[in-house]
C-alpha atoms as a PDB file:
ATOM      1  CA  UNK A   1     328.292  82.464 119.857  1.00  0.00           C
ATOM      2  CA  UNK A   2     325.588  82.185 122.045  1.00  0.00           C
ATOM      3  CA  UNK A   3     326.120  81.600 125.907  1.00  0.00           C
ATOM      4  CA  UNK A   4     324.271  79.065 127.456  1.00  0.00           C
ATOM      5  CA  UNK A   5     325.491  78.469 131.097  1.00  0.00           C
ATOM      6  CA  UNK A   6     326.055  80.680 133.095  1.00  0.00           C
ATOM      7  CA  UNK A   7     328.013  78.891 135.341  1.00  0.00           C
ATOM      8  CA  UNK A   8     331.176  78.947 132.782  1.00  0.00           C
ATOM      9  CA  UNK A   9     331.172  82.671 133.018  1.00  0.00           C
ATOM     10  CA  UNK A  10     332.527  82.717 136.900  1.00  0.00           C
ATOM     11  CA  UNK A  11     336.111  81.223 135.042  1.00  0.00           C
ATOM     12  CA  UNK A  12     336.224  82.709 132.129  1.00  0.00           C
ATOM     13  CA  UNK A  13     334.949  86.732 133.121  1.00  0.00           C
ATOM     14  CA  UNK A  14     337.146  88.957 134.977  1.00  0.00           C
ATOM     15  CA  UNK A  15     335.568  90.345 138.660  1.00  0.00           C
ATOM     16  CA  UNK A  16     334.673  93.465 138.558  1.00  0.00           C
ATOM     17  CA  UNK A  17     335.251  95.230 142.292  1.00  0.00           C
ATOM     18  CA  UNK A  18     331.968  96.940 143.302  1.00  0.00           C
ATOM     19  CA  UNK A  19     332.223 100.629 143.431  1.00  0.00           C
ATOM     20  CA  UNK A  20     330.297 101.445 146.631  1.00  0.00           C
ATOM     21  CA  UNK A  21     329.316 100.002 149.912  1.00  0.00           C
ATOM     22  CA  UNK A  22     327.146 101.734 152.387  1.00  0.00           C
ATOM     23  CA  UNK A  23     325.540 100.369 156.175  1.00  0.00           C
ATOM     24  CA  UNK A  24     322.218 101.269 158.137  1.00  0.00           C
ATOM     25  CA  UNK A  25     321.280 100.228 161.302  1.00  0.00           C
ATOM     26  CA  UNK A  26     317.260 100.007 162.032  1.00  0.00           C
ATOM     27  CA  UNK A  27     315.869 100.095 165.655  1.00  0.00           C
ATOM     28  CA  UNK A  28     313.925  97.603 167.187  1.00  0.00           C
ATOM     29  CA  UNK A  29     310.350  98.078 168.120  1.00  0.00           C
ATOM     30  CA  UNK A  30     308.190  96.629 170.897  1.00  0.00           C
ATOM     31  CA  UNK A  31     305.914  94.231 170.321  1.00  0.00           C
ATOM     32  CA  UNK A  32     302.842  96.627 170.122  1.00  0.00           C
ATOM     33  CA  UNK A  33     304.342  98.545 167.341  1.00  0.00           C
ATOM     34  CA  UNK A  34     305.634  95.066 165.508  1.00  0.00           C
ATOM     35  CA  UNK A  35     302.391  95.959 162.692  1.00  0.00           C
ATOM     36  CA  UNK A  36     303.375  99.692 162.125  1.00  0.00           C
ATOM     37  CA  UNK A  37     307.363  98.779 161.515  1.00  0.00           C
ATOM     38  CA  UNK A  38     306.510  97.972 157.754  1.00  0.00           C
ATOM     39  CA  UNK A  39     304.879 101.244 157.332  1.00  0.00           C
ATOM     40  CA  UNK A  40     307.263 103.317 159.627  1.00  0.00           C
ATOM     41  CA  UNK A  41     309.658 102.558 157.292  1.00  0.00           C
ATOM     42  CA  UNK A  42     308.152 104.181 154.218  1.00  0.00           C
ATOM     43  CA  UNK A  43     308.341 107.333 155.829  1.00  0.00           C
ATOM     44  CA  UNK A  44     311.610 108.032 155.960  1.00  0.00           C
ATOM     45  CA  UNK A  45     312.809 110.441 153.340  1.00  0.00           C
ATOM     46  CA  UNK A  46     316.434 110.620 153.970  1.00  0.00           C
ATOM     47  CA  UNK A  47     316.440 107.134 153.138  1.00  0.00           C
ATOM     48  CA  UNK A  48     314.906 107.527 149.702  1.00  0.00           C
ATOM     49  CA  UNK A  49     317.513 110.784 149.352  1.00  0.00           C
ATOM     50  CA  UNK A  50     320.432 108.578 150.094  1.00  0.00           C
ATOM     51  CA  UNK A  51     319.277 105.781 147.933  1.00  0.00           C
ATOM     52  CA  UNK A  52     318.345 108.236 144.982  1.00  0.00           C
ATOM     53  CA  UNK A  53     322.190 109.398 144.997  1.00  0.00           C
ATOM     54  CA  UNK A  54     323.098 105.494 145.158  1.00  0.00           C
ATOM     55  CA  UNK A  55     321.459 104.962 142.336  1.00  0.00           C
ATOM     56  CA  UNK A  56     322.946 108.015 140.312  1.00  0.00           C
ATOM     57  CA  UNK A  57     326.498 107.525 141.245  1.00  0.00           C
ATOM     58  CA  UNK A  58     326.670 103.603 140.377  1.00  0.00           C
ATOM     59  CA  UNK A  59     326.313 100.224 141.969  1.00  0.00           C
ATOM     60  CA  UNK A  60     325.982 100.545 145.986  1.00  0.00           C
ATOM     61  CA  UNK A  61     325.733  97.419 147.887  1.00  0.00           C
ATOM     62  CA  UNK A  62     323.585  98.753 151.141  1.00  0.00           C
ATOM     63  CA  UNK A  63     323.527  95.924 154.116  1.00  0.00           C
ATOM     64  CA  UNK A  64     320.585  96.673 156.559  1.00  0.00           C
ATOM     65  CA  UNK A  65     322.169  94.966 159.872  1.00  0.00           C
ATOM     66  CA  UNK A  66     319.441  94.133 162.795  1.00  0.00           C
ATOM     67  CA  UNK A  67     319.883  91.355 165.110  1.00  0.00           C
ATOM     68  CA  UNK A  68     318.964  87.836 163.534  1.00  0.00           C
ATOM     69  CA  UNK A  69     315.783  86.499 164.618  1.00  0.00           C
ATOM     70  CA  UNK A  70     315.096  82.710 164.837  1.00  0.00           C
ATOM     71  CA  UNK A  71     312.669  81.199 162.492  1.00  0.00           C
ATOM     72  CA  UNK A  72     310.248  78.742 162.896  1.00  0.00           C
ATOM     73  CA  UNK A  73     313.198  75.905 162.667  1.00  0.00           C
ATOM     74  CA  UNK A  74     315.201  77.521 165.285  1.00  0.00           C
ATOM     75  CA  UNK A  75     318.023  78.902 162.774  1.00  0.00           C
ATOM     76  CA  UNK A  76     318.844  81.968 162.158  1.00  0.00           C
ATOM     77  CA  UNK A  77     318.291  83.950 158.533  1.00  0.00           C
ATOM     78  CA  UNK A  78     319.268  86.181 156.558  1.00  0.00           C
ATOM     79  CA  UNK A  79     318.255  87.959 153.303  1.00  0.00           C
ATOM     80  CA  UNK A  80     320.699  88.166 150.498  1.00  0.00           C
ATOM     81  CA  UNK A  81     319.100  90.377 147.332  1.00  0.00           C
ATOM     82  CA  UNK A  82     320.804  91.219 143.761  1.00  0.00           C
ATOM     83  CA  UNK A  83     318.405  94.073 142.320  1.00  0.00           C
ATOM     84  CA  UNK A  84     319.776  95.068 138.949  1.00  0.00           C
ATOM     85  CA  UNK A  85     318.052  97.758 136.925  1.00  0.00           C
ATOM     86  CA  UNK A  86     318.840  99.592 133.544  1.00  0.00           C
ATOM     87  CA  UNK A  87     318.490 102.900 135.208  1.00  0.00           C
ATOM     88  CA  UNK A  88     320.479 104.601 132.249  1.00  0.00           C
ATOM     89  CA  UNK A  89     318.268 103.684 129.357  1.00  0.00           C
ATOM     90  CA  UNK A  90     316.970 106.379 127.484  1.00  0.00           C
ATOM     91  CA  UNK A  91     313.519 104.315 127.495  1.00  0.00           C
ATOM     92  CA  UNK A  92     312.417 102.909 130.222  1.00  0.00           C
ATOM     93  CA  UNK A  93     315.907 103.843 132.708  1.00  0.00           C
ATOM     94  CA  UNK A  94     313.458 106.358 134.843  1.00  0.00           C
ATOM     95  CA  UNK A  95     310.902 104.066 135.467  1.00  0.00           C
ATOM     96  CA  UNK A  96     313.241 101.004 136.214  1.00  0.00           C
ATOM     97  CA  UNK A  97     314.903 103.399 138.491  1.00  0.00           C
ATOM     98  CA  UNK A  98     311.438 103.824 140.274  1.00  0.00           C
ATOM     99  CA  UNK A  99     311.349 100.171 140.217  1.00  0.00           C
ATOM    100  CA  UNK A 100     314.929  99.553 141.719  1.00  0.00           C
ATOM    101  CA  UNK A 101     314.040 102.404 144.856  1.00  0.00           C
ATOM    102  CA  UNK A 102     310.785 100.702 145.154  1.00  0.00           C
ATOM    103  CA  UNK A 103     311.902  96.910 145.646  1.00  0.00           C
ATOM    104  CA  UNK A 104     314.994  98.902 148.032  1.00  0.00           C
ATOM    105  CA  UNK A 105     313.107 100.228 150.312  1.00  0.00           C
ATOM    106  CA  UNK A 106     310.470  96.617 150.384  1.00  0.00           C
ATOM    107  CA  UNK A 107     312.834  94.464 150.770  1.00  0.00           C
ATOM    108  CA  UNK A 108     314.505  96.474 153.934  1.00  0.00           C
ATOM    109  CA  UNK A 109     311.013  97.327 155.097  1.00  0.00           C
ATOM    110  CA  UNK A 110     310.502  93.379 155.367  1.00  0.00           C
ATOM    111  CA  UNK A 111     314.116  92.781 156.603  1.00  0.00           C
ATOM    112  CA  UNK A 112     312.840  95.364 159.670  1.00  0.00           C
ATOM    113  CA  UNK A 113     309.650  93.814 160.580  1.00  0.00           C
ATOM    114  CA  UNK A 114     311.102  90.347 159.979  1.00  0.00           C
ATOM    115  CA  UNK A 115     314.133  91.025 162.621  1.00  0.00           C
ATOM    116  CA  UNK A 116     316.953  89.822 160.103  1.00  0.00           C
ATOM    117  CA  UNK A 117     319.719  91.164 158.354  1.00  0.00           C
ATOM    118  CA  UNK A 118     319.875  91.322 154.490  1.00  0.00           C
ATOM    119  CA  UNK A 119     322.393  92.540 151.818  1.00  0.00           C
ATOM    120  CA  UNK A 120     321.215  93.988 148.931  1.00  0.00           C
ATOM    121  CA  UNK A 121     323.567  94.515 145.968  1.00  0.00           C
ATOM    122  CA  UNK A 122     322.530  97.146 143.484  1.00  0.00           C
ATOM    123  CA  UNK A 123     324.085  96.806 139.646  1.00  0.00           C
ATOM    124  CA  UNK A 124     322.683 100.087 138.422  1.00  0.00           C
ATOM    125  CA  UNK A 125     323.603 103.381 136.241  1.00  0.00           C
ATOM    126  CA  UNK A 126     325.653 103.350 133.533  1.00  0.00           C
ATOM    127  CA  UNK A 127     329.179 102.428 135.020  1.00  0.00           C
ATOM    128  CA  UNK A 128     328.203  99.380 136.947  1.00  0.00           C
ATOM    129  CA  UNK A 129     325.539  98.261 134.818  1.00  0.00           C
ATOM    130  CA  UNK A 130     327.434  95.516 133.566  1.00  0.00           C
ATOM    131  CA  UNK A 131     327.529  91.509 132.807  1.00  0.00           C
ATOM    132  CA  UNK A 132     330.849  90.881 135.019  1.00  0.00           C
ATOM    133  CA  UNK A 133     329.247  92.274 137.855  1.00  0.00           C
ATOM    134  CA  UNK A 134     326.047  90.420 137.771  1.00  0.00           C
ATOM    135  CA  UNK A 135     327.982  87.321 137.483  1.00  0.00           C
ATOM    136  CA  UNK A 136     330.507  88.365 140.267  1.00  0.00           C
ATOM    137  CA  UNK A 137     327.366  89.024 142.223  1.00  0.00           C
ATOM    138  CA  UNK A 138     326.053  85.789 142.125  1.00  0.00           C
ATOM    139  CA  UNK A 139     329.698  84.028 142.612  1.00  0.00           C
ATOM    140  CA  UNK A 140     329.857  86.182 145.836  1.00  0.00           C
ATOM    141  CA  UNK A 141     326.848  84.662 147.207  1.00  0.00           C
ATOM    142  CA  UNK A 142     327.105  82.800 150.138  1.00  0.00           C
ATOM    143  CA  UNK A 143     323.700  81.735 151.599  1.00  0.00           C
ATOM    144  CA  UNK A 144     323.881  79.400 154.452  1.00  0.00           C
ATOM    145  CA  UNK A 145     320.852  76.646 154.508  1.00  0.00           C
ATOM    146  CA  UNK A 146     318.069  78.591 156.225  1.00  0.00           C
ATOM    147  CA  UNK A 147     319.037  81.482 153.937  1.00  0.00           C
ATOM    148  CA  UNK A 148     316.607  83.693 151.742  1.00  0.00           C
ATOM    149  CA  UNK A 149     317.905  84.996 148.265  1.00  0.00           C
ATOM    150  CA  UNK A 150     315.997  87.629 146.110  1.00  0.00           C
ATOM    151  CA  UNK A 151     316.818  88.315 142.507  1.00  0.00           C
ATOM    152  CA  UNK A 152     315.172  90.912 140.544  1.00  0.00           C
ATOM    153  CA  UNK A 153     315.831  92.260 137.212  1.00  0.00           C
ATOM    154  CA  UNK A 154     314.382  95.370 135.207  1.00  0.00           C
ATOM    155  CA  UNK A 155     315.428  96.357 132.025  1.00  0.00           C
ATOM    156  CA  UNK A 156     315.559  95.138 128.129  1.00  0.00           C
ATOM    157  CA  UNK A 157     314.837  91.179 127.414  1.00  0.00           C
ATOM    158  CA  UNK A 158     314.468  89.676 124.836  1.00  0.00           C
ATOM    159  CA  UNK A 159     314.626  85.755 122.690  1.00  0.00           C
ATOM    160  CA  UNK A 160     316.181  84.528 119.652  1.00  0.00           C
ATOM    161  CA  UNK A 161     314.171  83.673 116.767  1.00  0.00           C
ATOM    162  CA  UNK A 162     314.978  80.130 117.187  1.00  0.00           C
ATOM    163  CA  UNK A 163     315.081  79.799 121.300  1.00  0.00           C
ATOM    164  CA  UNK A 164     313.818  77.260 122.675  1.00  0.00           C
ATOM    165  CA  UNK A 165     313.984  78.324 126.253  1.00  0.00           C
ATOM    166  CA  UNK A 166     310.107  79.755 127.227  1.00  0.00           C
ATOM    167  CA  UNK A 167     311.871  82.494 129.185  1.00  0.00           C
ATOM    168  CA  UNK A 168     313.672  85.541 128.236  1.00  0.00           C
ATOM    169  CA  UNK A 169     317.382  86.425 128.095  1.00  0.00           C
ATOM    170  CA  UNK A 170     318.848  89.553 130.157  1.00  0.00           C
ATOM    171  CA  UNK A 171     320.365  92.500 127.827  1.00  0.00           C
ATOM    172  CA  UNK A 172     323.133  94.425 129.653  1.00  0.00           C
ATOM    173  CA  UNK A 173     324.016  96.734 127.716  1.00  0.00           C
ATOM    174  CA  UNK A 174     321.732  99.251 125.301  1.00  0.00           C
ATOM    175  CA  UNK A 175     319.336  97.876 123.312  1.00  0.00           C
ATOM    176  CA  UNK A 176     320.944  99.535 120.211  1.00  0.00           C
ATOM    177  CA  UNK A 177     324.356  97.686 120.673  1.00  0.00           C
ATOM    178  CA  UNK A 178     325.515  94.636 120.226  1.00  0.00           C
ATOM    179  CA  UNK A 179     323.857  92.116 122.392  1.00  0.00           C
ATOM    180  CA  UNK A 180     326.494  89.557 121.509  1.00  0.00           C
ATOM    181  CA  UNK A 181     328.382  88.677 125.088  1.00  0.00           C
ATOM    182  CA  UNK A 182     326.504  90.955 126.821  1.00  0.00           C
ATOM    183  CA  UNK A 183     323.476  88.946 127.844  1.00  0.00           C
ATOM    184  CA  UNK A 184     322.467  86.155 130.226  1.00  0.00           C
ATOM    185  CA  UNK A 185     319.624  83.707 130.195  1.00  0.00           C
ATOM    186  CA  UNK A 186     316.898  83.566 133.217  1.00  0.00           C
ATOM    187  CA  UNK A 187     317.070  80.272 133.462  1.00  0.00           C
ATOM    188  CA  UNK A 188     321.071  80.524 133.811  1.00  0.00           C
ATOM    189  CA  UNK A 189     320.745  82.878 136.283  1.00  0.00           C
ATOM    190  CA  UNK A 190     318.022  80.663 138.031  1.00  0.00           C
ATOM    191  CA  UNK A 191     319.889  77.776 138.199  1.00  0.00           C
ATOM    192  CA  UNK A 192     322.986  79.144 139.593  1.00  0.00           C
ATOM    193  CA  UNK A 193     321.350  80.945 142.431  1.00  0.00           C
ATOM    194  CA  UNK A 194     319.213  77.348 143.286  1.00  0.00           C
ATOM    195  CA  UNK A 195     322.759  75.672 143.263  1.00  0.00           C
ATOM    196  CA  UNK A 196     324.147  77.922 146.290  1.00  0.00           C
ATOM    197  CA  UNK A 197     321.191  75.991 148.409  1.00  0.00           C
ATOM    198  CA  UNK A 198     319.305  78.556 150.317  1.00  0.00           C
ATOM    199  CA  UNK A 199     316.118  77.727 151.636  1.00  0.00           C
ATOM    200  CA  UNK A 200     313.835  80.165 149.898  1.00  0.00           C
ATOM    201  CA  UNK A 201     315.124  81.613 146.468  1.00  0.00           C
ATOM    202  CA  UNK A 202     313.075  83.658 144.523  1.00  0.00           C
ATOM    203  CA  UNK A 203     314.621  84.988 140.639  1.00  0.00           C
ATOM    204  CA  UNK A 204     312.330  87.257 139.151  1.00  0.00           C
ATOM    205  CA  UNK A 205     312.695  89.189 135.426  1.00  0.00           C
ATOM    206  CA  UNK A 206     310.689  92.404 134.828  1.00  0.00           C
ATOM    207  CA  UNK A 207     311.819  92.345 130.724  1.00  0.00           C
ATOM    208  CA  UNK A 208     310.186  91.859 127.299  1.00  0.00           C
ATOM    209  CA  UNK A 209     310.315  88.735 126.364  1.00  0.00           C
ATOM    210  CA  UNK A 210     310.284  89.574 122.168  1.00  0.00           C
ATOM    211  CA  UNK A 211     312.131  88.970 119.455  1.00  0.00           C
ATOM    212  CA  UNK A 212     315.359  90.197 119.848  1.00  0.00           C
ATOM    213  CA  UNK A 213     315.448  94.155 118.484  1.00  0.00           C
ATOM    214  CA  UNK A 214     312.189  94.878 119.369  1.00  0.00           C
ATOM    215  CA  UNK A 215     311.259  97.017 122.286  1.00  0.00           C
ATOM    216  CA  UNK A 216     307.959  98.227 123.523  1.00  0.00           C
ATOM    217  CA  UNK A 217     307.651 102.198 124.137  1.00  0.00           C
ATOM    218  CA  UNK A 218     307.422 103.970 126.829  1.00  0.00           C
ATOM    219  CA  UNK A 219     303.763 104.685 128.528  1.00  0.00           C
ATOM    220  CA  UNK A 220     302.460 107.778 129.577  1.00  0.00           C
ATOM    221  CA  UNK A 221     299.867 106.693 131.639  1.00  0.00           C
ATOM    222  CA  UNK A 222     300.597 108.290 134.559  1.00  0.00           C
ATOM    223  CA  UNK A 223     297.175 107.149 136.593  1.00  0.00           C
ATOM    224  CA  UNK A 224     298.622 103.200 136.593  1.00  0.00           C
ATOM    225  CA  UNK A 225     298.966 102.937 140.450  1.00  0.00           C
ATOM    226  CA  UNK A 226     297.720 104.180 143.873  1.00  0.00           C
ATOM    227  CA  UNK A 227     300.556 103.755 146.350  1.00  0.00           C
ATOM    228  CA  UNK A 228     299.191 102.642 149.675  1.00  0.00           C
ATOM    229  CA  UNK A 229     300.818 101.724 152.990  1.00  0.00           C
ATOM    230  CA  UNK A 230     298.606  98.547 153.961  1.00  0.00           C
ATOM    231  CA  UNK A 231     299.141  97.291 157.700  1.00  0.00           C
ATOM    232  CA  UNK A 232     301.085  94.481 157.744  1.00  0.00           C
ATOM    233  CA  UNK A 233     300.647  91.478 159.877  1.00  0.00           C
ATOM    234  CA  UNK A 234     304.384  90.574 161.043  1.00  0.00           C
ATOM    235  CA  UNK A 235     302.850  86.750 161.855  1.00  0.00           C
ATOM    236  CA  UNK A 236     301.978  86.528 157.899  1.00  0.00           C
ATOM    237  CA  UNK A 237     305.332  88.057 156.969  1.00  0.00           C
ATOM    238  CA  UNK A 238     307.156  85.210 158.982  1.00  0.00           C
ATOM    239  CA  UNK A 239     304.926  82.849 157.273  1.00  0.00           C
ATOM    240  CA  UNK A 240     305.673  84.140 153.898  1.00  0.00           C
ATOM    241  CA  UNK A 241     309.392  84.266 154.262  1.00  0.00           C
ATOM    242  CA  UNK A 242     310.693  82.207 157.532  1.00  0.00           C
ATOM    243  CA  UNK A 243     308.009  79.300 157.150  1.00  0.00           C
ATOM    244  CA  UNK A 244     309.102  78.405 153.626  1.00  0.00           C
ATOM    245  CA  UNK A 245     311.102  76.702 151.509  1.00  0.00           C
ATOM    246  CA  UNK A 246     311.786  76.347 147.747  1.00  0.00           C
ATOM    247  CA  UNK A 247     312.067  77.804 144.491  1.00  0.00           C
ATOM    248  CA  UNK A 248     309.838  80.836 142.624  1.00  0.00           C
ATOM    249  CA  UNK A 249     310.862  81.684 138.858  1.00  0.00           C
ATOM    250  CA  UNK A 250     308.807  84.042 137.469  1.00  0.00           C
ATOM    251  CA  UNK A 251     308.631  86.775 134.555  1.00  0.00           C
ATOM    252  CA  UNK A 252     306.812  89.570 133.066  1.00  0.00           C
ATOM    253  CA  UNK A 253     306.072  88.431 129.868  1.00  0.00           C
ATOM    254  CA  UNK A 254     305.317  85.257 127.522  1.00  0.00           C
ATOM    255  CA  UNK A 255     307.490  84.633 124.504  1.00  0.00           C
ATOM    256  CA  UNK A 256     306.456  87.490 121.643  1.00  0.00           C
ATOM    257  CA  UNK A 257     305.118  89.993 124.191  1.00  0.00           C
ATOM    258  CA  UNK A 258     306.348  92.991 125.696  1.00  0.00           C
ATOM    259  CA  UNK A 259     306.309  93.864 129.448  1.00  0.00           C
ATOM    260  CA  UNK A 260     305.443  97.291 129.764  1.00  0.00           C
ATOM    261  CA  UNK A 261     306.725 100.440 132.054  1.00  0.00           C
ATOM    262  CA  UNK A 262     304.352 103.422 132.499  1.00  0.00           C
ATOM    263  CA  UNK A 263     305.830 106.772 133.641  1.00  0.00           C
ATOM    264  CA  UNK A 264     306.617 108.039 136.825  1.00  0.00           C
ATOM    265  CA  UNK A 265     305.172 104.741 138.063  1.00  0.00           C
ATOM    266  CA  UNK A 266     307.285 101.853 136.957  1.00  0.00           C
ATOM    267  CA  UNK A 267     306.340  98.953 135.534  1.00  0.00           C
ATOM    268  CA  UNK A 268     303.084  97.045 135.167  1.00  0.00           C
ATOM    269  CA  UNK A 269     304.732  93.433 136.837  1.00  0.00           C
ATOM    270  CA  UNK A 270     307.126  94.806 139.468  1.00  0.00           C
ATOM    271  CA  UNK A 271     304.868  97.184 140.767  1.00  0.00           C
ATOM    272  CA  UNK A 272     301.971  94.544 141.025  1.00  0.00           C
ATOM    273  CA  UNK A 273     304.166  92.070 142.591  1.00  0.00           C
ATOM    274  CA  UNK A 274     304.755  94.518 145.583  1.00  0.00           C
ATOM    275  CA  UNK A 275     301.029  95.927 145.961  1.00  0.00           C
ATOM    276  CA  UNK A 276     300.251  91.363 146.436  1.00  0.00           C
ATOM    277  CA  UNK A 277     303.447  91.017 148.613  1.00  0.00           C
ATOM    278  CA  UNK A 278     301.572  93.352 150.811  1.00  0.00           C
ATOM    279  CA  UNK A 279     298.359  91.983 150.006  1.00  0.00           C
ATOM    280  CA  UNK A 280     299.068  88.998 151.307  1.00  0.00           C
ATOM    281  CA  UNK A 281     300.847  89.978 154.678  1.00  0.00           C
ATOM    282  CA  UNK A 282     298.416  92.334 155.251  1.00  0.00           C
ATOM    283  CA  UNK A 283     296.439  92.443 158.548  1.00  0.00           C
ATOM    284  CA  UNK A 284     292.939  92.588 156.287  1.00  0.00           C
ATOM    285  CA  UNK A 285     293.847  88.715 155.311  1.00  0.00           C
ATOM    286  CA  UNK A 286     291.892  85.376 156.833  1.00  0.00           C
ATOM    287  CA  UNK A 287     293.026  82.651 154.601  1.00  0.00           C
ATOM    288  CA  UNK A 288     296.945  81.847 155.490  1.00  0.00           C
ATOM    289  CA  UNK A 289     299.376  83.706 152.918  1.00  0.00           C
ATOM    290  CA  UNK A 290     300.362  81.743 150.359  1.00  0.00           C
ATOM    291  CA  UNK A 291     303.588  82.246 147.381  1.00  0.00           C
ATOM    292  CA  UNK A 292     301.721  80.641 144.731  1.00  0.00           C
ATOM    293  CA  UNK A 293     298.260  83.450 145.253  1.00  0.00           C
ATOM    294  CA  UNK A 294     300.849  86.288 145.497  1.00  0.00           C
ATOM    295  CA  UNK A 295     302.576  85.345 141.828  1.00  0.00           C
ATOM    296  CA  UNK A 296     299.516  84.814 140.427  1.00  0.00           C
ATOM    297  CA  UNK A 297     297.837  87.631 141.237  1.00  0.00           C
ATOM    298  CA  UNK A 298     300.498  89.804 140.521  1.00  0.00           C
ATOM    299  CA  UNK A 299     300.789  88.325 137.036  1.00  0.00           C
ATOM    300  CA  UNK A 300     297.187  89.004 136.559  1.00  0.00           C
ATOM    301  CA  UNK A 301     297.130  91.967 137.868  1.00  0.00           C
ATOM    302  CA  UNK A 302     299.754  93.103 135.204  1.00  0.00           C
ATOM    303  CA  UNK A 303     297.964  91.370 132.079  1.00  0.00           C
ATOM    304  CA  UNK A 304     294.716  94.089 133.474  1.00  0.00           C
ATOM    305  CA  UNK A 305     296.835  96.662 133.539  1.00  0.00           C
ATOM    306  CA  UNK A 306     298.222  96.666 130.428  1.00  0.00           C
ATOM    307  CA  UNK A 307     295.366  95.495 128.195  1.00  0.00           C
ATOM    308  CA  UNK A 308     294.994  98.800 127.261  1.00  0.00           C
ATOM    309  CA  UNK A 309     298.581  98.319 125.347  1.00  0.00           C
ATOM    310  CA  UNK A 310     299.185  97.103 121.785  1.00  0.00           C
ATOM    311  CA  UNK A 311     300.530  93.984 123.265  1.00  0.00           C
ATOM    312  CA  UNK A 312     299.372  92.602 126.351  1.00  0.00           C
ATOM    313  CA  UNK A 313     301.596  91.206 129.215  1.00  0.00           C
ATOM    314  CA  UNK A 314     300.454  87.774 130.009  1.00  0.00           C
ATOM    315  CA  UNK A 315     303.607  86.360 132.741  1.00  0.00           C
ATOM    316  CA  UNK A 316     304.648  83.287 133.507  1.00  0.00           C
ATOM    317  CA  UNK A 317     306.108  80.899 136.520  1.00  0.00           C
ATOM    318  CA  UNK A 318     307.172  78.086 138.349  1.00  0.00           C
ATOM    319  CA  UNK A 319     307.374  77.223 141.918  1.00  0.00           C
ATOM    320  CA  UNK A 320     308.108  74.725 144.159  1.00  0.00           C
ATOM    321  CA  UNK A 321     307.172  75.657 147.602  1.00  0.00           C
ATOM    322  CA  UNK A 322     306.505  73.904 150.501  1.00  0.00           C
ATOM    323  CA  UNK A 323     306.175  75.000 154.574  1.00  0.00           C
ATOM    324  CA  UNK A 324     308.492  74.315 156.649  1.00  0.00           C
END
């Protein structure tokens, strides 16, 4: 039988205790270094080391805890993140494991040049890479109204033959067992993360959005991406994140394709969604940042990427965004 809400899963699914919980504390900077925090923060290896062994022994939930800054409403924010990655699969689990370090470490970059706390939960590896605790996860959220929550997946997607729904389902498990109760819908997962009422919500799905069964293969392109560490403007990061409100769906893939991974770099759409992030808060910028630029161009910069592949990645979205 196929599930269709996800809401009915918080009665009917047992909670699943997370297995690990871990705390940082990040030091302020002065105002003259308020453009170097971002890329400060990159350089720290112990962090990557203690993530890496996160990531191997199972699902960590790591909470970054700085003193709350005050938006541009006057109320304080903070970020709450569920980053779930297939880390295990014999495919593509290394390069969704360089995608789950990578979004880590952005997402408490920005949480240090923004000021505010955030709590990322991690369902990774193959012990807490499971349904219950994706669903717990999203139960346990509790934004309050001037809230930010980020939702990222990466791993195996995919859409029944007669699905109606233009965006993909979620596979938990291996994509050689039985997908039957061990899936969730993006839209499902969506919806229930709008209905908890933060301010800014953004659900994004790094997945192949085929027919159910097939996967693409692993790339060896190794040449797909030049990390750099661009100087970002903390002003445009407030805008981005403290000066707006609303809703951002988006997705790697249209229904039939793939969404591709290449190795030792991740995938195409993750990977491109963090080199615009930056793009857009970056001190290089004139025009004001904008939501609706930064999914875009990550979406196209994914279908040039992988135009080289059998299949190319093509993306989709929807947003609703508006400034504060």
């Amino acid at each position: 039988m196929k599930i269709r809400l996800l809401f009915t899963l918080f009665i009917n699914i047992a909670i699943v205790a997370f297995a690990q919980e871990g705390t940082d504390t990040l030091a302020s900077f002065s105002d003259a270094e308020q453009e170097a925090e971002y890329q400060s923060f990159y350089t720290d290896d112990e962090e990557e080391e203690v993530m890496g062994k996160a990531i191997l022994q199972g699902n960590n939930s790591g909470k970054v805890n700085v003193k709350p800054t005050e938006t541009t409403n006057g109320a304080p924010c903070k970020m709450w993140a569920i980053l779930v990655a297939d880390t295990y699969d014999q495919n593509i689990g290394e390069d969704d494991k360089y995608d789950n370090l990578a979004l880590n470490k952005e997402l408490k970059a920005i949480a240090q040049c923004l000021g505010i706390e955030v709590s990322i939960t991690n369902i990774t590896a193959n012990r807490a890479y499971d349904k219950r605790n994706l669903v717990n996860a999203i139960a346990n959220l509790r934004p309050a109204k001037n809230d930010i929550v980020f939702f990222c997946f990466n791993g195996h997607g995919f859409r029944w033959d007669d699905q109606k729904d233009m965006y993909p389902n979620i596979c938990m498990i291996g994509p050689n067992d039985d997908v039957y109760g061990h899936y969730v819908a993006t839209t499902d997962i969506y919806n229930a993360i709008k209905a908890k009422g933060a301010r800014l919500n953004v659900v994004i799905t790094d997945c192949c959005n085929s027919k159910y069964g097939e996967y693409a293969p692993r790339q060896k392109d190794n040449t797909l991406y030049s990390r750099t560490n661009t100087r970002v403007s903390k002003k445009r990061m407030q805008e981005l994140f403290l000066g707006t409100k609303g809703v951002i769906l988006a997705t790697a893939a249209k229904p039939g394709e793939y969404a591709w991974s290449f190795d030792g770099t991740g995938s195409a759409f993750t990977q491109s969604f963090i080199a615009q992030l930056r793009k857009e808060a970056s001190t290089n910028q004139t025009d004001s940042p904008n939501w609706q630029r930064l999914i875009d161009n990550a979406i196209e910069s994914a279908r040039r990427k992988t135009t080289s592949c059998e299949n190319t990645q093509h993306g989709m979205r929807y947003m609703s965004i508006t400034k504060q």
